[in-house]
PDB file of N, CA and C in Angstrom:
ATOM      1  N   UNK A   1      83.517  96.587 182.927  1.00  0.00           N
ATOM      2  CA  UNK A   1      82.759  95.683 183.763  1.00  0.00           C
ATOM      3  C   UNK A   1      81.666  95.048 182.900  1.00  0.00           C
ATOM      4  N   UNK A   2      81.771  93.639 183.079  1.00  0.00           N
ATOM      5  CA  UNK A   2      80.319  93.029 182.516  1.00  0.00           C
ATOM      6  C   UNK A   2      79.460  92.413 183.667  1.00  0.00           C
ATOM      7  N   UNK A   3      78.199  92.148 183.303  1.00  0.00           N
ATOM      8  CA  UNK A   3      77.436  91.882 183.452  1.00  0.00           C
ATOM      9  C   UNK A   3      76.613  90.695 183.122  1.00  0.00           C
ATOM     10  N   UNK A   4      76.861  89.307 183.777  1.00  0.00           N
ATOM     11  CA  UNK A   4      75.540  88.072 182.454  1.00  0.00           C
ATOM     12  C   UNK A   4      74.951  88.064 183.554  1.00  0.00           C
ATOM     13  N   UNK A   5      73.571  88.099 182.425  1.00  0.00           N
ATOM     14  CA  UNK A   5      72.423  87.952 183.716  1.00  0.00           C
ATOM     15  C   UNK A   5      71.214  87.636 181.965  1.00  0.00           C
ATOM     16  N   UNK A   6      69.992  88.095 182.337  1.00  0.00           N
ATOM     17  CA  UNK A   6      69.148  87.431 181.572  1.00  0.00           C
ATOM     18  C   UNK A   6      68.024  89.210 181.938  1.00  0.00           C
ATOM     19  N   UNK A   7      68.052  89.505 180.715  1.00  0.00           N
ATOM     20  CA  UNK A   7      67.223  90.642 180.987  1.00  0.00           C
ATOM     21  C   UNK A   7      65.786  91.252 181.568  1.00  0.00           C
ATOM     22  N   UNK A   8      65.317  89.971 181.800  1.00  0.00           N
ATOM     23  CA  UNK A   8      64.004  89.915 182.650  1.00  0.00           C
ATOM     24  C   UNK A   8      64.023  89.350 184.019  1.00  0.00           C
ATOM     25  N   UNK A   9      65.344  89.361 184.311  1.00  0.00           N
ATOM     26  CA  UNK A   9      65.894  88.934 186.136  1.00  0.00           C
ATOM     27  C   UNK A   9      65.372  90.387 186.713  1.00  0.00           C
ATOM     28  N   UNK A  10      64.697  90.546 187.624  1.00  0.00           N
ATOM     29  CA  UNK A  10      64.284  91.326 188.445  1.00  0.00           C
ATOM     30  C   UNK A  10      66.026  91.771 189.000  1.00  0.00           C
ATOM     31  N   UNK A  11      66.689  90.804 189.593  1.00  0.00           N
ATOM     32  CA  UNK A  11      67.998  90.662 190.244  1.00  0.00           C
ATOM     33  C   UNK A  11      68.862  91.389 189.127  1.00  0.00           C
ATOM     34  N   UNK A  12      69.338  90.974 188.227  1.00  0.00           N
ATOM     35  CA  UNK A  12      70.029  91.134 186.939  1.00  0.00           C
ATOM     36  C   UNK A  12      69.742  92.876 186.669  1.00  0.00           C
ATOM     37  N   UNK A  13      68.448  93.507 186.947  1.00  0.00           N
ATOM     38  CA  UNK A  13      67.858  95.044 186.493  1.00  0.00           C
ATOM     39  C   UNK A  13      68.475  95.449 187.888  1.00  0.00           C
ATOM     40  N   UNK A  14      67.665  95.151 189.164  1.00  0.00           N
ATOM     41  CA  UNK A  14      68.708  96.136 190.347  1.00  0.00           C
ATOM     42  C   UNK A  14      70.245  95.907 190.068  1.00  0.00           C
ATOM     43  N   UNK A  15      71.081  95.236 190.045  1.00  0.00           N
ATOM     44  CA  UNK A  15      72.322  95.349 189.993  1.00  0.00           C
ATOM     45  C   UNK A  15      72.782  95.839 188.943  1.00  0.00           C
ATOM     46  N   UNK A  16      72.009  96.037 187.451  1.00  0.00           N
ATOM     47  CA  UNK A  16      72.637  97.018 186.836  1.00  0.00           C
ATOM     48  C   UNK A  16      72.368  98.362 187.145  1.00  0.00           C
ATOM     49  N   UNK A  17      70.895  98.671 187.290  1.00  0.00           N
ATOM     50  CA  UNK A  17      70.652 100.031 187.562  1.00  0.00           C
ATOM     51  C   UNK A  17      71.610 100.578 189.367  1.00  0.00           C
ATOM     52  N   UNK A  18      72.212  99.984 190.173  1.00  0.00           N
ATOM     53  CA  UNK A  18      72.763 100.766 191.175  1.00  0.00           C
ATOM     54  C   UNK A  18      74.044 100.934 190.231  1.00  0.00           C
ATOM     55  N   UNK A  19      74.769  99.914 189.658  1.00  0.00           N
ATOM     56  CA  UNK A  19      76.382  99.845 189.247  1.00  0.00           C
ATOM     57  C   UNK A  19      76.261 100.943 188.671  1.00  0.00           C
ATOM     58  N   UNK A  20      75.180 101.217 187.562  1.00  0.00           N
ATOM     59  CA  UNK A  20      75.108 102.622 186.910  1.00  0.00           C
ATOM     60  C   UNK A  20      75.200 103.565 187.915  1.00  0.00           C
ATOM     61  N   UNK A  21      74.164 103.816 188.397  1.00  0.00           N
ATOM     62  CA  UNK A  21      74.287 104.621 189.648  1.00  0.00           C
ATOM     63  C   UNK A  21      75.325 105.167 190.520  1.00  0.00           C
ATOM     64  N   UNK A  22      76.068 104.032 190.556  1.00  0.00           N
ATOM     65  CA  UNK A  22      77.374 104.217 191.413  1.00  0.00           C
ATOM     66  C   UNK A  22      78.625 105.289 190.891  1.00  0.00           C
ATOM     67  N   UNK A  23      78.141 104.900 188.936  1.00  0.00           N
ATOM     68  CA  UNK A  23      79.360 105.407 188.340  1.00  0.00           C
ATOM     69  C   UNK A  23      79.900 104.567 186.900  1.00  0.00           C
ATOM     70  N   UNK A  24      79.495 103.449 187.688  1.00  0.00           N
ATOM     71  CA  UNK A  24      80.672 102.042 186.471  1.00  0.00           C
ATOM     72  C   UNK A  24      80.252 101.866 185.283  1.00  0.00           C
ATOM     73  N   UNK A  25      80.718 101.719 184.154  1.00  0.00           N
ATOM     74  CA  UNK A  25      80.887 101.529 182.465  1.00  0.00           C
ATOM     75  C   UNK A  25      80.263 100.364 183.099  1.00  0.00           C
ATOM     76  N   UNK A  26      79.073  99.837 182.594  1.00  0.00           N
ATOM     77  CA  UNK A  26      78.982  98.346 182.699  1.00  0.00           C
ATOM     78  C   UNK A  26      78.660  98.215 181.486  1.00  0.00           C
ATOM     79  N   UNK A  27      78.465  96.718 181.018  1.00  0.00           N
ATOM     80  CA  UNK A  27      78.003  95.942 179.364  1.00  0.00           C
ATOM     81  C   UNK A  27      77.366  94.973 180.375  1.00  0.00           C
ATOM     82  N   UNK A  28      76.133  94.908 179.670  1.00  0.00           N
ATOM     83  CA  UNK A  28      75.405  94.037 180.320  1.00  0.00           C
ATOM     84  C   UNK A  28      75.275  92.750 179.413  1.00  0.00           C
ATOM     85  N   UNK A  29      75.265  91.520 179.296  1.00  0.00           N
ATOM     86  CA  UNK A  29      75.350  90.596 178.363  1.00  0.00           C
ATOM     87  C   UNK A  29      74.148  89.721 179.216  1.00  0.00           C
ATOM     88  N   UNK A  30      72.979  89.877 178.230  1.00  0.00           N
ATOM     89  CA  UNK A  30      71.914  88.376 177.969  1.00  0.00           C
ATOM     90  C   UNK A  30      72.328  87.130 177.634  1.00  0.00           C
ATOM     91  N   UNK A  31      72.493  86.752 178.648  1.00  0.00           N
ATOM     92  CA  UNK A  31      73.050  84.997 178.408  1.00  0.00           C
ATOM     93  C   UNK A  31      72.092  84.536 177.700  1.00  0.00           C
ATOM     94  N   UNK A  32      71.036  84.545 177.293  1.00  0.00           N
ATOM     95  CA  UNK A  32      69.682  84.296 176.722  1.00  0.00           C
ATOM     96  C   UNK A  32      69.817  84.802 174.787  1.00  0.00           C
ATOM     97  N   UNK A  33      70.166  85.940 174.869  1.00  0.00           N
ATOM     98  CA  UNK A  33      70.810  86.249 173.432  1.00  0.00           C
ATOM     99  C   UNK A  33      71.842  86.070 172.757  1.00  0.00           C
ATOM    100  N   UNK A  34      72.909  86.190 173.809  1.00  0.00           N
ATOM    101  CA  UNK A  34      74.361  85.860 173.724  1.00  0.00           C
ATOM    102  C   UNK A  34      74.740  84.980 174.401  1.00  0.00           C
ATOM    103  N   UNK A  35      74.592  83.366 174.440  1.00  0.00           N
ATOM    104  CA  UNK A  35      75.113  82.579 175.249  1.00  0.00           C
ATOM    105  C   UNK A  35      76.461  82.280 175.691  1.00  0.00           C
ATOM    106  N   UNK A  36      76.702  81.724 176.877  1.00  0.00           N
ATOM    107  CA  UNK A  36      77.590  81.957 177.286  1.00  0.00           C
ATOM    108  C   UNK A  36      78.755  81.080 175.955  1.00  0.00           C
ATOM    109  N   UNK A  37      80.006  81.004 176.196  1.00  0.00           N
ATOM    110  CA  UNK A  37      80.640  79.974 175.203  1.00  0.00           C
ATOM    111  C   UNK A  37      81.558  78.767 176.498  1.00  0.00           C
ATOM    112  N   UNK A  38      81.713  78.044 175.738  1.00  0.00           N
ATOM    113  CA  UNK A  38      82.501  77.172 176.187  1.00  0.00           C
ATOM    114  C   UNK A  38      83.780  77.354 177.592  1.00  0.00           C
ATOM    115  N   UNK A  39      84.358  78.498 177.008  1.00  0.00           N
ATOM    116  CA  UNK A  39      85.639  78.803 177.838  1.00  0.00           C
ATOM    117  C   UNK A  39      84.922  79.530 178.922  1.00  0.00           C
ATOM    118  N   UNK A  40      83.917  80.150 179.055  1.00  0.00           N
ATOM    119  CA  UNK A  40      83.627  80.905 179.542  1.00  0.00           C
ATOM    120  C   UNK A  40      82.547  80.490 181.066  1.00  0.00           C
ATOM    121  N   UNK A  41      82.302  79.199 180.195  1.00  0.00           N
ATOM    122  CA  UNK A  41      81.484  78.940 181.128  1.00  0.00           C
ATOM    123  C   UNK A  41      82.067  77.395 182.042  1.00  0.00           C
ATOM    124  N   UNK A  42      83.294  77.196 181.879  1.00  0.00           N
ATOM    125  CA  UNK A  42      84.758  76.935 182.375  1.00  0.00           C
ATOM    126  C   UNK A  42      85.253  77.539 182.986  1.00  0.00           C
ATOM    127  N   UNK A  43      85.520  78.502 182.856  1.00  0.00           N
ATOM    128  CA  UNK A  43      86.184  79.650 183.674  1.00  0.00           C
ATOM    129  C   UNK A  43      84.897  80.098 185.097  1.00  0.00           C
ATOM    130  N   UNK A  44      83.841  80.475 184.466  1.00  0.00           N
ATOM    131  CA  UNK A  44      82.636  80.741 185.602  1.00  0.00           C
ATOM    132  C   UNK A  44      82.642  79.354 186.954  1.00  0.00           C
ATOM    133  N   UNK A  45      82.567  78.093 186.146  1.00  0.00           N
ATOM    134  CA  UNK A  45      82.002  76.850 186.725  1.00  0.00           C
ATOM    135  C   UNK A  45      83.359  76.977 187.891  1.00  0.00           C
ATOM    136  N   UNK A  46      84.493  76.977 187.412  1.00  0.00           N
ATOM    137  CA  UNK A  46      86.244  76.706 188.165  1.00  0.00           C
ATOM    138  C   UNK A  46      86.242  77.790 189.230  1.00  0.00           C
ATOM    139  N   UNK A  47      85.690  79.526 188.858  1.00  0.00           N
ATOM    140  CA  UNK A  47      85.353  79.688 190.220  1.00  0.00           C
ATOM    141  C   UNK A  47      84.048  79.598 191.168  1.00  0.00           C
ATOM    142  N   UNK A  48      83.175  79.182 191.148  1.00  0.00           N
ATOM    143  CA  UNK A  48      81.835  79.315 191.564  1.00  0.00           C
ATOM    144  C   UNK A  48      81.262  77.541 191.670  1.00  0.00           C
ATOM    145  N   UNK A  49      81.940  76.751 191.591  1.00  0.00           N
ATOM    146  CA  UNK A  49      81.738  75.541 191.070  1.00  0.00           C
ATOM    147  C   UNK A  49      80.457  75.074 191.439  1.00  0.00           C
ATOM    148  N   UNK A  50      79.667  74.327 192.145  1.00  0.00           N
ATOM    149  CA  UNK A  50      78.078  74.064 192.233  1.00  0.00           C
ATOM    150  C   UNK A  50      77.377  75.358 192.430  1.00  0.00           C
ATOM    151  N   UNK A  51      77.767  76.536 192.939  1.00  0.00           N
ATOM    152  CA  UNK A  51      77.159  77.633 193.243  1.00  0.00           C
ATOM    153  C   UNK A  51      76.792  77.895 192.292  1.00  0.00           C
ATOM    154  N   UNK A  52      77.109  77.714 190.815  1.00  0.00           N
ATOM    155  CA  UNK A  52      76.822  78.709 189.287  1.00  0.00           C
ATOM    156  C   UNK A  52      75.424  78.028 189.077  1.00  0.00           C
ATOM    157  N   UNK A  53      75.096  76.858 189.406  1.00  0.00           N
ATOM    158  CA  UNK A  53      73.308  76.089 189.518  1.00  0.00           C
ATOM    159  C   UNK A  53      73.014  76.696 190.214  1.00  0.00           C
ATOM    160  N   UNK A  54      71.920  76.937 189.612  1.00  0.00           N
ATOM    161  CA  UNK A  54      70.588  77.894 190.736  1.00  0.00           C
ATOM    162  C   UNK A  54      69.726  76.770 190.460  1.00  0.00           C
ATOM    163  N   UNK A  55      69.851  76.210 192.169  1.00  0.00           N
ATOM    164  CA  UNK A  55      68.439  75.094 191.926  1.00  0.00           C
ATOM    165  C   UNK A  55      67.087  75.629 192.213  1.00  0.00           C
ATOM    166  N   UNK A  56      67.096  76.620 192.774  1.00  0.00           N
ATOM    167  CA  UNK A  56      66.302  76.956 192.693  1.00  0.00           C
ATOM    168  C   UNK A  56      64.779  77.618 192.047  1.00  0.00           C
ATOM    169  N   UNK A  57      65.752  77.523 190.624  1.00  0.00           N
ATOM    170  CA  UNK A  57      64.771  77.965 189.465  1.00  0.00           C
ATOM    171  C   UNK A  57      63.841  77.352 189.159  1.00  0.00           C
ATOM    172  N   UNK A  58      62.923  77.895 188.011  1.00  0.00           N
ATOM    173  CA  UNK A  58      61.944  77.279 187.090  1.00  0.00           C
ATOM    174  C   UNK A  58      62.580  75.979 186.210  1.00  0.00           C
ATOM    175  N   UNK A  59      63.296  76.663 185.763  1.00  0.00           N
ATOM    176  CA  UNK A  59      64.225  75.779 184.507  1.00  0.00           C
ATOM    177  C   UNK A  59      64.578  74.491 185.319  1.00  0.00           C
ATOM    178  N   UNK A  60      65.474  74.627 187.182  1.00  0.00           N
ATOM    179  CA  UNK A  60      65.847  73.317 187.345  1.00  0.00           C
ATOM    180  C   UNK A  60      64.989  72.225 187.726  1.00  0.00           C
ATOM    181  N   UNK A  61      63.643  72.831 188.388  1.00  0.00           N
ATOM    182  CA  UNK A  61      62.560  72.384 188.344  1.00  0.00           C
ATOM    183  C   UNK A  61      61.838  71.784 187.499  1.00  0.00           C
ATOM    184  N   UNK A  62      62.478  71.981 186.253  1.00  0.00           N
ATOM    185  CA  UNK A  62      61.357  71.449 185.057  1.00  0.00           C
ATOM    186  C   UNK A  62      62.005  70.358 184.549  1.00  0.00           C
ATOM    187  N   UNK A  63      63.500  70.031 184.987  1.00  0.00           N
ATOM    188  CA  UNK A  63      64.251  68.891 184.137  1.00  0.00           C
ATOM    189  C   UNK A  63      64.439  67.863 184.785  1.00  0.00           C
ATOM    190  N   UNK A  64      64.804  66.577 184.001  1.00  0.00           N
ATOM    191  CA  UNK A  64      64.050  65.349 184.490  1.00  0.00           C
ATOM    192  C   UNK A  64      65.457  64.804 185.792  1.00  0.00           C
ATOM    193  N   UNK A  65      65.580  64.270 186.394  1.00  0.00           N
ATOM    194  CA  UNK A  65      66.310  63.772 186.926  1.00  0.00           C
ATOM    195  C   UNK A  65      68.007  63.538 186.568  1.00  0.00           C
ATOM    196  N   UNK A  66      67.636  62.470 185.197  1.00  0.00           N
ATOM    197  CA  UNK A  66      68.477  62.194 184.655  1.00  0.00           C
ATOM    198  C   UNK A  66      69.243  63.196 183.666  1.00  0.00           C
ATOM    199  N   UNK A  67      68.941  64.690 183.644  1.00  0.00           N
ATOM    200  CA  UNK A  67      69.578  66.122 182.948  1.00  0.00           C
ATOM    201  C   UNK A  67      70.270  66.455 184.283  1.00  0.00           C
ATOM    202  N   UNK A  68      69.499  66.548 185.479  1.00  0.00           N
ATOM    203  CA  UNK A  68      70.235  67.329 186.553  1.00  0.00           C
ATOM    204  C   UNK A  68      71.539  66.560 186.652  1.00  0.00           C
ATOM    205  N   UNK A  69      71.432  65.225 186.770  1.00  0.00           N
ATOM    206  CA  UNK A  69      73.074  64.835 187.075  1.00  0.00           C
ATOM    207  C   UNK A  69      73.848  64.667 186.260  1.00  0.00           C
ATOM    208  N   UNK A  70      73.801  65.295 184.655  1.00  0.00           N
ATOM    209  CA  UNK A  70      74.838  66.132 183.692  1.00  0.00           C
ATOM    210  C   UNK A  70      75.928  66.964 184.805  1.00  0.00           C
ATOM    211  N   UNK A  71      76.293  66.990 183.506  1.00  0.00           N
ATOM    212  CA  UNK A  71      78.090  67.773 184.253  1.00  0.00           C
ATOM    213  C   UNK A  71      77.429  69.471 183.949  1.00  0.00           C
ATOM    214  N   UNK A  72      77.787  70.054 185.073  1.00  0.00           N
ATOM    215  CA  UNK A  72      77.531  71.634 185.333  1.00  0.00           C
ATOM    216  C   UNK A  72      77.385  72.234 183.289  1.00  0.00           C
ATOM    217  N   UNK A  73      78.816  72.020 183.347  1.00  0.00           N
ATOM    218  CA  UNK A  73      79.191  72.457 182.051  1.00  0.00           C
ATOM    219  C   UNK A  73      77.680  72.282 180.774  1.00  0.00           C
ATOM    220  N   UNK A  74      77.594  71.102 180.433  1.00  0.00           N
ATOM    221  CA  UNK A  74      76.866  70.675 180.051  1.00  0.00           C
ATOM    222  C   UNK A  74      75.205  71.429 180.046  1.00  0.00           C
ATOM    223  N   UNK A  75      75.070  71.147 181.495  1.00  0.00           N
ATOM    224  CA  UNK A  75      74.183  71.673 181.729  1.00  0.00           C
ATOM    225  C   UNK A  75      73.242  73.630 181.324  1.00  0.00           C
ATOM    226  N   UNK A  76      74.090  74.288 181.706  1.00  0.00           N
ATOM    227  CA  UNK A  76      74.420  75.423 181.414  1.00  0.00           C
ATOM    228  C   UNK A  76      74.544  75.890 179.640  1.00  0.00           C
ATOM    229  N   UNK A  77      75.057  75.172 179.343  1.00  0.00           N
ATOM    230  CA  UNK A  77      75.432  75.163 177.790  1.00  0.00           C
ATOM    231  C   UNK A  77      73.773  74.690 177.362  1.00  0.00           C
ATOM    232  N   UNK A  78      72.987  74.061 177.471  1.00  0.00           N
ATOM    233  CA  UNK A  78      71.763  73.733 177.541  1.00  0.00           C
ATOM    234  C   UNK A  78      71.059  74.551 177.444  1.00  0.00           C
ATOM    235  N   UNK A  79      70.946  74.899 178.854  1.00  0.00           N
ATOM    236  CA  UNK A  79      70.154  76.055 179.241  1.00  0.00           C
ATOM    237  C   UNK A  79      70.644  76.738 180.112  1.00  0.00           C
ATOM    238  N   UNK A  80      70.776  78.088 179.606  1.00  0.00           N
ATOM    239  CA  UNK A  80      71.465  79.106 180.188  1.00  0.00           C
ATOM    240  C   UNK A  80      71.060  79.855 181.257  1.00  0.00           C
ATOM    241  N   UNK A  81      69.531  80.028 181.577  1.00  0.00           N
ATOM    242  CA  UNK A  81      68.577  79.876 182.546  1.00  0.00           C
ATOM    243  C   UNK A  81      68.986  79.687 183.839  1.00  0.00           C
ATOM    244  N   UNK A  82      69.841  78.482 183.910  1.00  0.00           N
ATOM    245  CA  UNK A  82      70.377  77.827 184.947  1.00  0.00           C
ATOM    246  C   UNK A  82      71.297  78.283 186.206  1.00  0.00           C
ATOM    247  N   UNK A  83      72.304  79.392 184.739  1.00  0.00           N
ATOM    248  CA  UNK A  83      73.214  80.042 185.755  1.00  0.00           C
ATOM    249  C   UNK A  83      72.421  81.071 186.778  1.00  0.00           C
ATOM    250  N   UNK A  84      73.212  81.211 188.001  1.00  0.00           N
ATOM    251  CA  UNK A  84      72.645  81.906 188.809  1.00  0.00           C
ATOM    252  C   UNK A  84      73.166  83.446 188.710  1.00  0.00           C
ATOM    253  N   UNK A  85      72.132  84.284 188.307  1.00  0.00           N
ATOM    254  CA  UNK A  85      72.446  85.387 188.558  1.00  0.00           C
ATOM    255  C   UNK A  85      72.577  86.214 189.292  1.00  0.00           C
ATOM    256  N   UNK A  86      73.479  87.863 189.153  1.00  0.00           N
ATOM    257  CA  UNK A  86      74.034  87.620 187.787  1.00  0.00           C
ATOM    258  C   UNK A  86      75.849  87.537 188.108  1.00  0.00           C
ATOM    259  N   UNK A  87      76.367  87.124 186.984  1.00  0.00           N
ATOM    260  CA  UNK A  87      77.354  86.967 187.459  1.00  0.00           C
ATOM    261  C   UNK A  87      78.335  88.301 187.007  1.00  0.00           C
ATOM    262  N   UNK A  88      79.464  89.237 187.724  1.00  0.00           N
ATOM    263  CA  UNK A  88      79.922  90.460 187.012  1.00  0.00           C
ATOM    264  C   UNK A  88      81.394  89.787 187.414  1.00  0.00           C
ATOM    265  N   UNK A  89      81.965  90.645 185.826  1.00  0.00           N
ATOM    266  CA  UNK A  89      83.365  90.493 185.737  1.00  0.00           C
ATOM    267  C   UNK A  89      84.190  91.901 185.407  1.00  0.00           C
ATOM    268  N   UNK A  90      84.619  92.407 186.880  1.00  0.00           N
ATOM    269  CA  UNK A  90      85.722  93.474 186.713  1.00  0.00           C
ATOM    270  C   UNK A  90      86.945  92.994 186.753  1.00  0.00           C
ATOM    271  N   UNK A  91      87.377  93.387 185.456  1.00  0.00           N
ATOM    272  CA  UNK A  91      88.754  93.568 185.566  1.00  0.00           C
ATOM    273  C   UNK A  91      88.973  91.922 185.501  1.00  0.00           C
ATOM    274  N   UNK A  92      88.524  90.984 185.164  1.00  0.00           N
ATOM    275  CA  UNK A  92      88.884  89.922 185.908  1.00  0.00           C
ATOM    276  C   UNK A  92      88.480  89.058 186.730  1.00  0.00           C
ATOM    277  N   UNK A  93      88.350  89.714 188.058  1.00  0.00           N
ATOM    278  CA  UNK A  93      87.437  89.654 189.080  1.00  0.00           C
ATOM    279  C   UNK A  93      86.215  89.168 189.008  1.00  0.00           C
ATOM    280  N   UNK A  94      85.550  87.739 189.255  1.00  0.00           N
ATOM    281  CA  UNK A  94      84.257  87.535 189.478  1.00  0.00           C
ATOM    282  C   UNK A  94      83.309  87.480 190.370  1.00  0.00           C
ATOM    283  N   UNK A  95      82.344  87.824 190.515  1.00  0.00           N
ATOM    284  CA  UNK A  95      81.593  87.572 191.436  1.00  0.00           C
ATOM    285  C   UNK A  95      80.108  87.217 191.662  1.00  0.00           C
ATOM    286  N   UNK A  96      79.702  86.269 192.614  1.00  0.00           N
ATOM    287  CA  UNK A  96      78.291  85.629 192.077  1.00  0.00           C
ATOM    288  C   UNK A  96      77.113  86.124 192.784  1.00  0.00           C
ATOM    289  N   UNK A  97      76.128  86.584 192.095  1.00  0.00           N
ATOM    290  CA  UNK A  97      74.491  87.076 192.824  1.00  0.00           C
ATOM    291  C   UNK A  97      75.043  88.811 193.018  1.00  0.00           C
ATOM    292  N   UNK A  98      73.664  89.233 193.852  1.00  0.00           N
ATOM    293  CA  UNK A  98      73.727  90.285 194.332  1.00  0.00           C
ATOM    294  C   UNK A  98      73.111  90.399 195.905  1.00  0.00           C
ATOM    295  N   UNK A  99      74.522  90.025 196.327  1.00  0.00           N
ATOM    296  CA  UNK A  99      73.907  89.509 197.917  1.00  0.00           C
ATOM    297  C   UNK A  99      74.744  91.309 198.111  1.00  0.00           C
ATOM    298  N   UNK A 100      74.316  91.112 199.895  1.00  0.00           N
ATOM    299  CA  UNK A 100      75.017  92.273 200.378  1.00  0.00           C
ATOM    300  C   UNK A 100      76.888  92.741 200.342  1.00  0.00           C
ATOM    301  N   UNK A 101      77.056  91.225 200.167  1.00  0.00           N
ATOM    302  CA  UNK A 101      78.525  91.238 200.422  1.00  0.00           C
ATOM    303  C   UNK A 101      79.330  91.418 199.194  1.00  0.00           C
ATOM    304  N   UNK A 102      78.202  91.290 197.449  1.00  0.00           N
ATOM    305  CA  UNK A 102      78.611  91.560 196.414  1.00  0.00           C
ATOM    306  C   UNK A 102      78.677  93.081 195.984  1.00  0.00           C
ATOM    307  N   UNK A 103      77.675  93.316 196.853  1.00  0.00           N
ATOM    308  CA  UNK A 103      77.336  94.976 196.833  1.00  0.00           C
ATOM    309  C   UNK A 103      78.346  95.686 197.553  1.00  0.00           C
ATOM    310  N   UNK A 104      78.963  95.312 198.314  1.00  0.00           N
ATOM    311  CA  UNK A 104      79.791  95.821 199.425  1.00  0.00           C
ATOM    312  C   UNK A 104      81.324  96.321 198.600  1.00  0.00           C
ATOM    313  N   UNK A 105      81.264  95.040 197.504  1.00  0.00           N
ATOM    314  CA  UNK A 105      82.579  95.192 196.904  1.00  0.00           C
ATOM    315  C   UNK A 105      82.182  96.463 195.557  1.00  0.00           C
ATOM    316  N   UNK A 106      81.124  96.349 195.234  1.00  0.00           N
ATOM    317  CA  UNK A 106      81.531  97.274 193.741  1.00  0.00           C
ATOM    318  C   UNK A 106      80.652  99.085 194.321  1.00  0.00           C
ATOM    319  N   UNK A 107      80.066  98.987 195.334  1.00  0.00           N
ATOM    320  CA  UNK A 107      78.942  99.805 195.555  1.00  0.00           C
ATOM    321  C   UNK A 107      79.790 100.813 196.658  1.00  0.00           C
ATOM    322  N   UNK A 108      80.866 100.290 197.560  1.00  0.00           N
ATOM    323  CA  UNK A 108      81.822 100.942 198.599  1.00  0.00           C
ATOM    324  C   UNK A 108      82.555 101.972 198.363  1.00  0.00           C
TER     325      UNK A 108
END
């Protein structure tokens, strides 16, 4: 199981520390140290497609108009900040944030 998230996500620390908890091998990957790559963040965008922007951030807040209406891809590749965390990949399997219903699947 991985883990991208950004190591000073408040969000990104609870969802690793329960997965541990639970049991699961996780690898946690700093999109911030280890950015995402190309394919990868293709593959994220194809399932999650506007959801992988977190407009809600600092970062989307700080960019000018004319950055926000870049292509996701683009964007992200930029600044990695952007993606919404965190995103985990079992097996394959992706899934976005740590809402209740993400918890439901790895925490059950």
């Amino acid at each position: 199981m991985v883990l991208y998230g950004i190591k000073s996500c408040d969000t990104c620390r609870k969802a690793l520390k329960a997965l541990q908890e639970a049991g699961h091998t996780v690898q946690f990957r700093d999109i911030r140290a280890a950015p995402l790559d190309v394919a990868e963040i293709a593959r994220f965008h194809a399932t999650f497609g506007e959801r992988l922007i977190n407009r809600a951030s600092t970062t989307w807040r700080g960019l000018a108009e004319a950055e926000r209406a870049g292509p996701p891809d683009a964007l992200l590749a930029a600044h990695p900040t952007l993606m919404k965390r965190p995103v985990i990949d079992r097996d394959g399997r992706l899934t976005l944030g740590w809402g209740k219903d993400v918890q439901a699947v790895y925490l059950a």
